[in-house]
C-alpha atoms as a PDB file:
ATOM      1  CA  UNK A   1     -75.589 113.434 -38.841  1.00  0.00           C
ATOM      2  CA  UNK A   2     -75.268 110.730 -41.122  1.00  0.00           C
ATOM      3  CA  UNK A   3     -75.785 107.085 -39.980  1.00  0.00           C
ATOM      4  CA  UNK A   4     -76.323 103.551 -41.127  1.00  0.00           C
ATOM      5  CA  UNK A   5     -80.343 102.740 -40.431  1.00  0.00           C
ATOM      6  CA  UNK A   6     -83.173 104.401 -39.437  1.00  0.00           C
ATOM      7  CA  UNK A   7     -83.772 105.693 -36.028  1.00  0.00           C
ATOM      8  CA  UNK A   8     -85.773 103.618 -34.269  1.00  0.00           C
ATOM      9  CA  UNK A   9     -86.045 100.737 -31.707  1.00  0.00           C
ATOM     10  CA  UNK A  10     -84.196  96.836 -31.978  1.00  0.00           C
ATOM     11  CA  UNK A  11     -85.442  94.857 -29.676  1.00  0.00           C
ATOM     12  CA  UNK A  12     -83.603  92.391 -27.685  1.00  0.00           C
ATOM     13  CA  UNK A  13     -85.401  89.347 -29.180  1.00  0.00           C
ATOM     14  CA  UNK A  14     -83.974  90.460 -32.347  1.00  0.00           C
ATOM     15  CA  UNK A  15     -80.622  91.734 -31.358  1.00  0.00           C
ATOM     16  CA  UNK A  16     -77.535  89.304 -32.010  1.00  0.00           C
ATOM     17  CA  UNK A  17     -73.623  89.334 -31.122  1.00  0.00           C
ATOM     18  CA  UNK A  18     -71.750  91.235 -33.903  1.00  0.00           C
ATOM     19  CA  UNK A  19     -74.230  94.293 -34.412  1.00  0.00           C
ATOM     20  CA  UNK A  20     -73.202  97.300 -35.173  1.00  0.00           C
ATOM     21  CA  UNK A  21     -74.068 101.187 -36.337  1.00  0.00           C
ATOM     22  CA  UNK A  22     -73.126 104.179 -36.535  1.00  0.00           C
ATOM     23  CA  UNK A  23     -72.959 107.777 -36.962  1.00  0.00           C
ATOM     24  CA  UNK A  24     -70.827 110.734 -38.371  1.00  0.00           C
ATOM     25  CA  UNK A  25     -70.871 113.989 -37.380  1.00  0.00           C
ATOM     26  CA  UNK A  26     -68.901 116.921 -37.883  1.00  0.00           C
ATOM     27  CA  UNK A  27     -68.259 118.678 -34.420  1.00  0.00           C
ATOM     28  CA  UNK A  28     -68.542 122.697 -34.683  1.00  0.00           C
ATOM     29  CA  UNK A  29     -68.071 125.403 -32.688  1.00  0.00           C
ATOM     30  CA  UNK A  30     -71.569 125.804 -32.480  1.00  0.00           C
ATOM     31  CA  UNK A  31     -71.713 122.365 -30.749  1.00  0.00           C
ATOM     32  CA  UNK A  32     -68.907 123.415 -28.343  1.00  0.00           C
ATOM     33  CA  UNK A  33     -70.498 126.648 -27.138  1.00  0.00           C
ATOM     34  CA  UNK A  34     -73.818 124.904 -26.747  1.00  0.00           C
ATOM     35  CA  UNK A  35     -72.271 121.780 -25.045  1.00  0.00           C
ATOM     36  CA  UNK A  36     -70.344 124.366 -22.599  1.00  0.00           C
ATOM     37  CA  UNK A  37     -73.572 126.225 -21.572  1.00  0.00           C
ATOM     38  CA  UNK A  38     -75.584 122.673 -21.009  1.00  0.00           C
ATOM     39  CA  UNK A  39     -72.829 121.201 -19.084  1.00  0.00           C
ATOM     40  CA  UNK A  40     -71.798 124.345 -17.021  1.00  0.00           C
ATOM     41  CA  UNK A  41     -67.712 123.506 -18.156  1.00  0.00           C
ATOM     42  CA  UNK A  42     -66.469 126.553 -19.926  1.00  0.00           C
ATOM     43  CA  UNK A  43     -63.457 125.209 -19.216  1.00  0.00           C
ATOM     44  CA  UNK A  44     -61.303 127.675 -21.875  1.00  0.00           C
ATOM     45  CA  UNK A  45     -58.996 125.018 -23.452  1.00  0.00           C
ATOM     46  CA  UNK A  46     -62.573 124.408 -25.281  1.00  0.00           C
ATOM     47  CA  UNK A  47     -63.712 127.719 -25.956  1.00  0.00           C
ATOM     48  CA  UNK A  48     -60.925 130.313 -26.018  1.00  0.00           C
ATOM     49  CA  UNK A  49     -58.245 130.313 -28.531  1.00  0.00           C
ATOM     50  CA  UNK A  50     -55.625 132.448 -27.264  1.00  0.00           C
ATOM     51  CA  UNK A  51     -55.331 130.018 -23.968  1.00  0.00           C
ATOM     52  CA  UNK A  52     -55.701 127.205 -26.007  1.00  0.00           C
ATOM     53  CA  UNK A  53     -52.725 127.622 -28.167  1.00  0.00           C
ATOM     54  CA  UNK A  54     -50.413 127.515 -24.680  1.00  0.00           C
ATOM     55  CA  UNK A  55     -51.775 124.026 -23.803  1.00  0.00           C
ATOM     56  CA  UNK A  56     -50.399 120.856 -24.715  1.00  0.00           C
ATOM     57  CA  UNK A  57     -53.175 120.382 -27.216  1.00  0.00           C
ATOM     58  CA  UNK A  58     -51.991 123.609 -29.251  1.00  0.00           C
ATOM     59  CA  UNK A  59     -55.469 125.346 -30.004  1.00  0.00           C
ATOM     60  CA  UNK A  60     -59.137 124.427 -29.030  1.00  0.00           C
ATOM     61  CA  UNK A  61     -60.602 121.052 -27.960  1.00  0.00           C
ATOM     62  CA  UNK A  62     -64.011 119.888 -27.738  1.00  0.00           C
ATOM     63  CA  UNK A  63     -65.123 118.302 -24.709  1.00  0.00           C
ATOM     64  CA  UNK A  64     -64.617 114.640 -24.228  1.00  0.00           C
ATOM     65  CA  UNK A  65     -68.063 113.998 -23.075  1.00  0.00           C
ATOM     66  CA  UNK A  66     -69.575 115.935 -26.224  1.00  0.00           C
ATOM     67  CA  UNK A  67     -67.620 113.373 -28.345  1.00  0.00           C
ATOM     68  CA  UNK A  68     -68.489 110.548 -26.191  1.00  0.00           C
ATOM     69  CA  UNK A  69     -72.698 111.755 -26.199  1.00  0.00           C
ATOM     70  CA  UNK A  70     -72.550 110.427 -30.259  1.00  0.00           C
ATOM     71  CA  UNK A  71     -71.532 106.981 -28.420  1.00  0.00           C
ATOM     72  CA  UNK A  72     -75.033 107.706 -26.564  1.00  0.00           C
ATOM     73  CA  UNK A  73     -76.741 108.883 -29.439  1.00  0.00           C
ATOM     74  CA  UNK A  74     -75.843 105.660 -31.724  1.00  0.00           C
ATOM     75  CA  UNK A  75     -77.542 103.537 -28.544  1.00  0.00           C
ATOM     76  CA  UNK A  76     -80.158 105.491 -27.887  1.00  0.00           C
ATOM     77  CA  UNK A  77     -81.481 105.914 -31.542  1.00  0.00           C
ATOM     78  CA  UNK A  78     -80.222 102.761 -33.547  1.00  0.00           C
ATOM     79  CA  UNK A  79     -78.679 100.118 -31.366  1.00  0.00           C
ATOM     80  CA  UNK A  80     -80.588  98.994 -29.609  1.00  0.00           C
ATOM     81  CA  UNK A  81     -82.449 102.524 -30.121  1.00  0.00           C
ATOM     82  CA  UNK A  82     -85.480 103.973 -28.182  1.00  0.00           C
ATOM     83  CA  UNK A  83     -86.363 102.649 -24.833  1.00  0.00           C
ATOM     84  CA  UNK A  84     -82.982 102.084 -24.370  1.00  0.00           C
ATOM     85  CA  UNK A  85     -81.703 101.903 -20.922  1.00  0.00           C
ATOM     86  CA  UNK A  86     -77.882 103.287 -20.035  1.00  0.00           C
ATOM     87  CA  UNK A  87     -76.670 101.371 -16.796  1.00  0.00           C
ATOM     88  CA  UNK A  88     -72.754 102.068 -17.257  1.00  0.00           C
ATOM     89  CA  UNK A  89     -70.287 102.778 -19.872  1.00  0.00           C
ATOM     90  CA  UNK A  90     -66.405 102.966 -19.476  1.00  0.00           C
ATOM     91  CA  UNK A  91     -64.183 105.490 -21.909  1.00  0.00           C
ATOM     92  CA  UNK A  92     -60.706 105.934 -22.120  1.00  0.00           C
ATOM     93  CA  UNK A  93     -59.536 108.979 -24.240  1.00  0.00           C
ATOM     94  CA  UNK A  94     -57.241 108.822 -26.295  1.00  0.00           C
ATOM     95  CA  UNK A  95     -56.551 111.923 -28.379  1.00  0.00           C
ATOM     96  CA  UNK A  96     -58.681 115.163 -29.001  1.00  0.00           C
ATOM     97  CA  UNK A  97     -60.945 116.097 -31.158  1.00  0.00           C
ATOM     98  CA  UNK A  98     -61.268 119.528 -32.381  1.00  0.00           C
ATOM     99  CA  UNK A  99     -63.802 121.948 -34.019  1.00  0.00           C
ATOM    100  CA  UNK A 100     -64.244 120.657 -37.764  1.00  0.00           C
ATOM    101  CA  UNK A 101     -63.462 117.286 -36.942  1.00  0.00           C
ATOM    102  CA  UNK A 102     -65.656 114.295 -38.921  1.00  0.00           C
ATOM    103  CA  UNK A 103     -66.417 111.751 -35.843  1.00  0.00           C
ATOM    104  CA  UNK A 104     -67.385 108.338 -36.705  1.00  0.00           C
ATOM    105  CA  UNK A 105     -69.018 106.580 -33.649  1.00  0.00           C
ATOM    106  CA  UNK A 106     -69.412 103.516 -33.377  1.00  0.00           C
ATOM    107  CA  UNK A 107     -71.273 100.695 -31.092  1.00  0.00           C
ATOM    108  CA  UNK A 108     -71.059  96.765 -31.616  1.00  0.00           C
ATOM    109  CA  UNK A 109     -72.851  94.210 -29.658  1.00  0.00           C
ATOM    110  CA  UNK A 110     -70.491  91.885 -27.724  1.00  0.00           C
ATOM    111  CA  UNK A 111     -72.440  90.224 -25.111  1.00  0.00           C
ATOM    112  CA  UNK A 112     -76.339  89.134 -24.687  1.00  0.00           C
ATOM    113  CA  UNK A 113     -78.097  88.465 -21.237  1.00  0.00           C
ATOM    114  CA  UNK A 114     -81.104  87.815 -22.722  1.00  0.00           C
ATOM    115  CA  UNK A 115     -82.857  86.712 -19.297  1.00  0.00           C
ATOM    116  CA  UNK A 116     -81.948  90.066 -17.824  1.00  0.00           C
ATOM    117  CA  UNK A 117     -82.426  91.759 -21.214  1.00  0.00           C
ATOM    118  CA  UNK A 118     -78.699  93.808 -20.582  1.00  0.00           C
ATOM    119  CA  UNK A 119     -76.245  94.215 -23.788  1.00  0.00           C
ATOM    120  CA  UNK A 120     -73.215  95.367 -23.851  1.00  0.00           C
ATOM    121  CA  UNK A 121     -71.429  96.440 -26.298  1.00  0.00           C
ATOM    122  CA  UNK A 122     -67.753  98.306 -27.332  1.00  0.00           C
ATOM    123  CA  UNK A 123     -67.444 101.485 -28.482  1.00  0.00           C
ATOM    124  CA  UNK A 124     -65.123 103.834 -29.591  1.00  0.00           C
ATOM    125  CA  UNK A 125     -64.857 107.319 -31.979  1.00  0.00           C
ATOM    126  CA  UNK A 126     -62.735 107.848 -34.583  1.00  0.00           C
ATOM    127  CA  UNK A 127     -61.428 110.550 -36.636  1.00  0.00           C
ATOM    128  CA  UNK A 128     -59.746 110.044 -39.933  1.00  0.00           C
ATOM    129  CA  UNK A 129     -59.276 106.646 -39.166  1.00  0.00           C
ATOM    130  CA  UNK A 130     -57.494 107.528 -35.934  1.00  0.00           C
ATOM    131  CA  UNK A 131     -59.479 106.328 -32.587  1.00  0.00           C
ATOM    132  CA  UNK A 132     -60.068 109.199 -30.071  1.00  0.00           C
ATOM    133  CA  UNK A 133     -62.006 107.266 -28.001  1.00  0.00           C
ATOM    134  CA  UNK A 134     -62.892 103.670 -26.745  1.00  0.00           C
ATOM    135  CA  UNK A 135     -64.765 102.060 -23.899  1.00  0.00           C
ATOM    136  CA  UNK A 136     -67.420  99.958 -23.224  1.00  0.00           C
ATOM    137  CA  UNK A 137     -71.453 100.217 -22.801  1.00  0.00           C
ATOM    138  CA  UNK A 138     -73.876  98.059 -21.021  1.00  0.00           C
ATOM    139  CA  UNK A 139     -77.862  98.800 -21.490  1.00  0.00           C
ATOM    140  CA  UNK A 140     -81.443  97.382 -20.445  1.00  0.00           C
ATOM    141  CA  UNK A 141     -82.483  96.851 -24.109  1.00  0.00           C
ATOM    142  CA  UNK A 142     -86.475  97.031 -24.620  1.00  0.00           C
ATOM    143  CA  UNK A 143     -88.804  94.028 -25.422  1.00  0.00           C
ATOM    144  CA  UNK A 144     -91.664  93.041 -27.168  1.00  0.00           C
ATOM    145  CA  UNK A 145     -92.492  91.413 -23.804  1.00  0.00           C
ATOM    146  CA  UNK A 146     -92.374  93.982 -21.662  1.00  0.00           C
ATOM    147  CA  UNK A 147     -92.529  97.775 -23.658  1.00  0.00           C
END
């Protein structure tokens, strides 16, 4: 995967409105296969190309939810990064994204409760410049306070 900053943890003392990061990462078949055994959804649209071809997406799909984890892994290990909380996140989908596909994912801070220490922030994944997915994210940051 390749990202903006190091993995580790942002406070929400230090975290301000207009944050971002990021990661890329090429989705494989590999990732498909594993993210189909973990999840229990062999669903074949993802993992069988003869049935996939008859489908409106005309050949193999990952799973939404395996694109949408990068939105997880960009909070979870950069923004605001471990000890990171998830308490919701909305997606819409928007097109598919298939096995070979570069996905950028992206997170940027658009409101601060700093009493409550909750951020949220939009999201969305892109490939080739085209957005596959949006939504948005709300999370218990850490503190210096309090972790």
């Amino acid at each position: 995967m390749l990202d903006n900053l190091p993995r580790g943890t942002i406070c929400i003392e230090d975290i301000e409105i207009g944050m971002s990061r990021y990661l890329q990462k090429v989705i494989t078949d590999e990732d498909i296969e594993m993210f189909a055994k973990i999840s229990t959804d062999h669903n074949p649209v993802h993992l069988d190309d003869d049935y996939a071809q008859d489908t409106i997406f005309q050949g193999r799909i990952a799973h939404g939810m395996l694109t949408a984890g990068l939105i997880s892994a960009v909070i979870g290990e950069q923004l605001p990064g471990h000890g990171t909380v998830y308490m919701g996140q909305s997606l819409k989908f928007l097109a598919p994204v298939r096995p070979g596909d570069l996905v950028y994912a992206e997170v940027k801070v658009t409101d601060i409760e700093f009493s409550k220490r909750r951020v949220k922030m939009d999201c969305h994944c892109s490939v080739d410049g085209k957005k596959v997915l949006i939504g948005e994210a709300t999370v218990l940051a850490p503190s210096r306070k309090f972790d």
